[in-house]
N, C-alpha and C. Protein backbone atom coordinates (compact mmCIF):
# COMPACT_ATOMS: atom_id res chain seq x y z
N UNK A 1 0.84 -1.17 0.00
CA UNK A 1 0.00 0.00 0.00
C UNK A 1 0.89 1.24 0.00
N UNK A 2 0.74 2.35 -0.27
CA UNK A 2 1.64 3.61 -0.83
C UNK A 2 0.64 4.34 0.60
N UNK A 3 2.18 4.66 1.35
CA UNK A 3 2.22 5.60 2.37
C UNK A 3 1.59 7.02 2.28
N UNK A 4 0.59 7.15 2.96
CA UNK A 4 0.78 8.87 2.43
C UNK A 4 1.28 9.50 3.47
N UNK A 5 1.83 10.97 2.45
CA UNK A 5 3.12 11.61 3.58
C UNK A 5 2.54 12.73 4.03
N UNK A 6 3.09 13.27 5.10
CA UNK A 6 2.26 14.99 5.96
C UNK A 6 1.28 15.84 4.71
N UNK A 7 1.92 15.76 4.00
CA UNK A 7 1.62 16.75 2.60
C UNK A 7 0.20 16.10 2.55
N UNK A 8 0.20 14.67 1.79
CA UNK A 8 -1.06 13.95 1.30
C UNK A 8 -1.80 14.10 1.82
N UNK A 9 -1.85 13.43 2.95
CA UNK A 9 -2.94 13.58 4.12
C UNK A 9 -3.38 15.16 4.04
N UNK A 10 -2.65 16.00 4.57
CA UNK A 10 -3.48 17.58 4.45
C UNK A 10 -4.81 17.45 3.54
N UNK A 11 -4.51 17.33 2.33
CA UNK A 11 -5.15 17.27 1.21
C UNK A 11 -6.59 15.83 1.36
N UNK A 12 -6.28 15.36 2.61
CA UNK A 12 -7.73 14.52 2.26
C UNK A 12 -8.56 14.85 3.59
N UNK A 13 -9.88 15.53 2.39
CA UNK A 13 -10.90 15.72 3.54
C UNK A 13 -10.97 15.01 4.77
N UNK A 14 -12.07 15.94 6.39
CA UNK A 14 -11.50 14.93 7.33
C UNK A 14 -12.96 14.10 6.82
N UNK A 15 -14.09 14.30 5.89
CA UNK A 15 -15.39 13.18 5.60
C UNK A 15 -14.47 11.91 4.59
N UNK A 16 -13.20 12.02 4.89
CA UNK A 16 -12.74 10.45 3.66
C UNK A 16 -11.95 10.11 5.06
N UNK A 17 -12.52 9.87 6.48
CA UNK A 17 -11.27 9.24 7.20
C UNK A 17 -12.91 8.44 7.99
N UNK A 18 -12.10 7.28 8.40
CA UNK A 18 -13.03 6.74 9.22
C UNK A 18 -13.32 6.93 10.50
N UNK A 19 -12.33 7.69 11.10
CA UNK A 19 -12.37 8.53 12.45
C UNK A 19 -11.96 10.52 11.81
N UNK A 20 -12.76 10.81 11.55
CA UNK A 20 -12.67 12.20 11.16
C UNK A 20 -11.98 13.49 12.33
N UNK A 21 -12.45 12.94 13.35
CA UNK A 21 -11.69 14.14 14.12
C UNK A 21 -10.19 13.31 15.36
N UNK A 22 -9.93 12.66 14.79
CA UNK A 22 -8.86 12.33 14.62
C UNK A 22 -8.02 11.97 13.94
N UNK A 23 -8.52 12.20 12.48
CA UNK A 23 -8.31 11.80 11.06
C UNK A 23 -7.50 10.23 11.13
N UNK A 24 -7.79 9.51 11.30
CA UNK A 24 -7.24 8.40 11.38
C UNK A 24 -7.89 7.64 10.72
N UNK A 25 -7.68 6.20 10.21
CA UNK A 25 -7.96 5.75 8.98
C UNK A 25 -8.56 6.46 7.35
N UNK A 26 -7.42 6.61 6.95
CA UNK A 26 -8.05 7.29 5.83
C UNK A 26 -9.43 6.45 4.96
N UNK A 27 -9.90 7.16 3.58
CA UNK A 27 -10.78 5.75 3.38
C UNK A 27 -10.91 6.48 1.45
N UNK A 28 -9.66 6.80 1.07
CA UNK A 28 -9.87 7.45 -0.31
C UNK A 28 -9.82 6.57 -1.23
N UNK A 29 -9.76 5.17 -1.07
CA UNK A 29 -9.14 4.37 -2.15
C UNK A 29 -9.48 3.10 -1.43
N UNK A 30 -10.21 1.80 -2.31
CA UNK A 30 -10.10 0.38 -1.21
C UNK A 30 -8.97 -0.06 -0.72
N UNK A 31 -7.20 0.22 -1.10
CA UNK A 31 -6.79 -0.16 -0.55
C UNK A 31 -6.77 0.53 1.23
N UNK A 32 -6.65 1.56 1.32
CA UNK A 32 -7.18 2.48 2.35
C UNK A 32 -8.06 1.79 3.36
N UNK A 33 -9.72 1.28 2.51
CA UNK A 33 -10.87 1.00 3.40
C UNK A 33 -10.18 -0.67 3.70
N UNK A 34 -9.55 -1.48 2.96
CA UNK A 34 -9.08 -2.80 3.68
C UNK A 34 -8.16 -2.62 4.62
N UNK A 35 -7.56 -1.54 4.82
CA UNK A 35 -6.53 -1.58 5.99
C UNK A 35 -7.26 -0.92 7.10
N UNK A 36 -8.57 0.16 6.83
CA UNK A 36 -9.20 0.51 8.01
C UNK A 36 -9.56 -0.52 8.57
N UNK A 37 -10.03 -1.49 8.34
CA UNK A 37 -11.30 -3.12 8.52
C UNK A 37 -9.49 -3.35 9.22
N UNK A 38 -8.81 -3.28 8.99
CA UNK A 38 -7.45 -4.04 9.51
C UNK A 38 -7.10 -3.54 10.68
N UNK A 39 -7.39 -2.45 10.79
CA UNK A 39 -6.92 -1.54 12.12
C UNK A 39 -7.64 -0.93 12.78
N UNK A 40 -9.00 -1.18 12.53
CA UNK A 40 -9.76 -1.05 13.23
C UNK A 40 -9.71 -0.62 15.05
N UNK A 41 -9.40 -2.01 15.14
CA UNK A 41 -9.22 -2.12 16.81
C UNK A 41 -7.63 -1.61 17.35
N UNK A 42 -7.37 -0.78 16.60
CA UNK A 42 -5.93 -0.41 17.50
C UNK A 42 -6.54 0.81 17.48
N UNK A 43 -7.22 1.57 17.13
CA UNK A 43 -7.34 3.42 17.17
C UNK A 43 -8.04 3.23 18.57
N UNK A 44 -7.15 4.02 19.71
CA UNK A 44 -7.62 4.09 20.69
C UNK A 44 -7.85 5.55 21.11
N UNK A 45 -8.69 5.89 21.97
CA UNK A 45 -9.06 7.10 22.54
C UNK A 45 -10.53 8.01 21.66
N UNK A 46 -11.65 6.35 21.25
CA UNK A 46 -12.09 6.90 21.30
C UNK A 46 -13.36 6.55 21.65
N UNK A 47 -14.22 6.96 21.34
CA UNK A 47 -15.63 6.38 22.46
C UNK A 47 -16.68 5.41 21.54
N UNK A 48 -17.41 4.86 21.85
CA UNK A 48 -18.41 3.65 21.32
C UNK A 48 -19.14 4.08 20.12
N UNK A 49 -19.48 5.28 20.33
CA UNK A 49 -20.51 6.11 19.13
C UNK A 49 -19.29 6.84 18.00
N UNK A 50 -18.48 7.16 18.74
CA UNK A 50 -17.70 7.16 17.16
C UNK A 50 -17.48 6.13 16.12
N UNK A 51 -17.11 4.71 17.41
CA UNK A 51 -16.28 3.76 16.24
C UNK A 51 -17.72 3.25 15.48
N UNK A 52 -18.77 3.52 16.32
CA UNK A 52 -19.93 3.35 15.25
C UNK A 52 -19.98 4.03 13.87
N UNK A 53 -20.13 5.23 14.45
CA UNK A 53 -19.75 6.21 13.25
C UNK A 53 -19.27 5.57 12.39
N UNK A 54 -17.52 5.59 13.18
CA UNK A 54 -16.47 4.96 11.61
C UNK A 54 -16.66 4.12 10.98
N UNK A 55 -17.45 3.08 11.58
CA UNK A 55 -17.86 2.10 10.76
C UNK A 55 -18.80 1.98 9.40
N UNK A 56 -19.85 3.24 9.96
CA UNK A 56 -20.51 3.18 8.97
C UNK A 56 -19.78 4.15 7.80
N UNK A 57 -19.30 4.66 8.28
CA UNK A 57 -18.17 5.28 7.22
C UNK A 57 -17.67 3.83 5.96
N UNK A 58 -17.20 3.53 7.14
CA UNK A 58 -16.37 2.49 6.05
C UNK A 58 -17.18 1.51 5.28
N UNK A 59 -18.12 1.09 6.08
CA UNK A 59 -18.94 0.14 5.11
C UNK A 59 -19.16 1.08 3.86
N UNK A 60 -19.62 2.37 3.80
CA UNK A 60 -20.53 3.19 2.73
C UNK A 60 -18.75 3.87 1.99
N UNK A 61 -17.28 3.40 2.24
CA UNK A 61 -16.17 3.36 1.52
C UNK A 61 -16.48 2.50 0.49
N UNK A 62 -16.65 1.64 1.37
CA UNK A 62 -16.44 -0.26 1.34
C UNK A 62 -17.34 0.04 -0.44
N UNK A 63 -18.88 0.04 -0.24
CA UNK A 63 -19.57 0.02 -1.37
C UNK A 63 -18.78 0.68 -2.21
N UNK A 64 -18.61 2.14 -2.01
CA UNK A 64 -17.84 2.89 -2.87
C UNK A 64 -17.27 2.43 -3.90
N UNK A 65 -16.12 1.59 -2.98
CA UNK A 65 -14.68 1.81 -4.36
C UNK A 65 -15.08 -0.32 -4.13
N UNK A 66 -15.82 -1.20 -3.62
CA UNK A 66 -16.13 -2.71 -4.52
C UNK A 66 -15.51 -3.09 -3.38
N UNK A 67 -15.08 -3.30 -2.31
CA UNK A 67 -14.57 -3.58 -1.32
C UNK A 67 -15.53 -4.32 -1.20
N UNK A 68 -15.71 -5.46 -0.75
CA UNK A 68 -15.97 -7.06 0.06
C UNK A 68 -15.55 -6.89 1.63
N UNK A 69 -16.80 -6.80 2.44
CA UNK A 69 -16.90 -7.03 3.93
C UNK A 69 -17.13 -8.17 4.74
N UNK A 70 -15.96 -8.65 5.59
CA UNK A 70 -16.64 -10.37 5.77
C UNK A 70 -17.50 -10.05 7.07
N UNK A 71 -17.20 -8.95 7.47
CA UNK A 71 -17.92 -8.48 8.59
C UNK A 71 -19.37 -7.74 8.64
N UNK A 72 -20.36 -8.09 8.98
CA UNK A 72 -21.45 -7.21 9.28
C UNK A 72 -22.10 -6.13 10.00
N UNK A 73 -20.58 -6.20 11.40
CA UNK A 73 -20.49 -4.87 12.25
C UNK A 73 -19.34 -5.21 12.65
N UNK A 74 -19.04 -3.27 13.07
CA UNK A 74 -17.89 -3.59 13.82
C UNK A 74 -17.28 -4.80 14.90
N UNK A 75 -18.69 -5.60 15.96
CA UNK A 75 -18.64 -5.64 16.99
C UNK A 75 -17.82 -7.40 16.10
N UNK A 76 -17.96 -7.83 14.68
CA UNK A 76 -17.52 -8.93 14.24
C UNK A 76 -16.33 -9.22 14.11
N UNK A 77 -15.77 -7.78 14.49
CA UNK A 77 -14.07 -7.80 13.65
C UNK A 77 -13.15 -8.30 15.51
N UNK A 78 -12.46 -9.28 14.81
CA UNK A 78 -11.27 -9.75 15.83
C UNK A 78 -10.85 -8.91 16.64
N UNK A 79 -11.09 -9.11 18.40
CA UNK A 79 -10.44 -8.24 19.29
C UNK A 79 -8.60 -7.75 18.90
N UNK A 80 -8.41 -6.88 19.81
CA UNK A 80 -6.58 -6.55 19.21
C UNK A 80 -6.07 -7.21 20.25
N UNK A 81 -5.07 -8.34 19.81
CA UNK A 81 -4.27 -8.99 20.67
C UNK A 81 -3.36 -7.65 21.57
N UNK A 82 -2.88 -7.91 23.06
CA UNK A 82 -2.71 -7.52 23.74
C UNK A 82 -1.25 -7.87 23.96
């Protein structure tokens, strides 16, 4: 996947991130929305109704750009090993 650098990021709205006010997971491109679904569970600091939020973010990425979800909610995706 192609890094984006301080510069890039500036340039992507915070409505293309799956956590917007922490801009964290971007979601401009499927490779983007498969690594959000990937990292999901490491963005910490933030509360229950956001990662809802982000989620539905990402599913409505997901359609976007043909992305395949094996998940049906967040609550499906693998805890983060510890």
């Amino acid at each position: 996947m192609a890094k984006l650098d301080t510069e890039e990021r500036k340039h992507i709205p915070d409505s293309q991130y799956a956590f917007p006010d922490e801009r964290k997971e971007p979601l401009e491109n499927a490779e983007h929305v498969r690594n959000a679904v990937a990292r999901f569970n490491q963005v910490k600091g933030v509360s229950e109704a956001e990662k809802d939020a982000a989620w539905r973010r990402i599913e409505k990425a997901a359609k976007k750009f043909g992305v395949e979800l094996d998940e049906s909610s967040r609550k499906e995706l693998k805890p983060q090993k510890k």
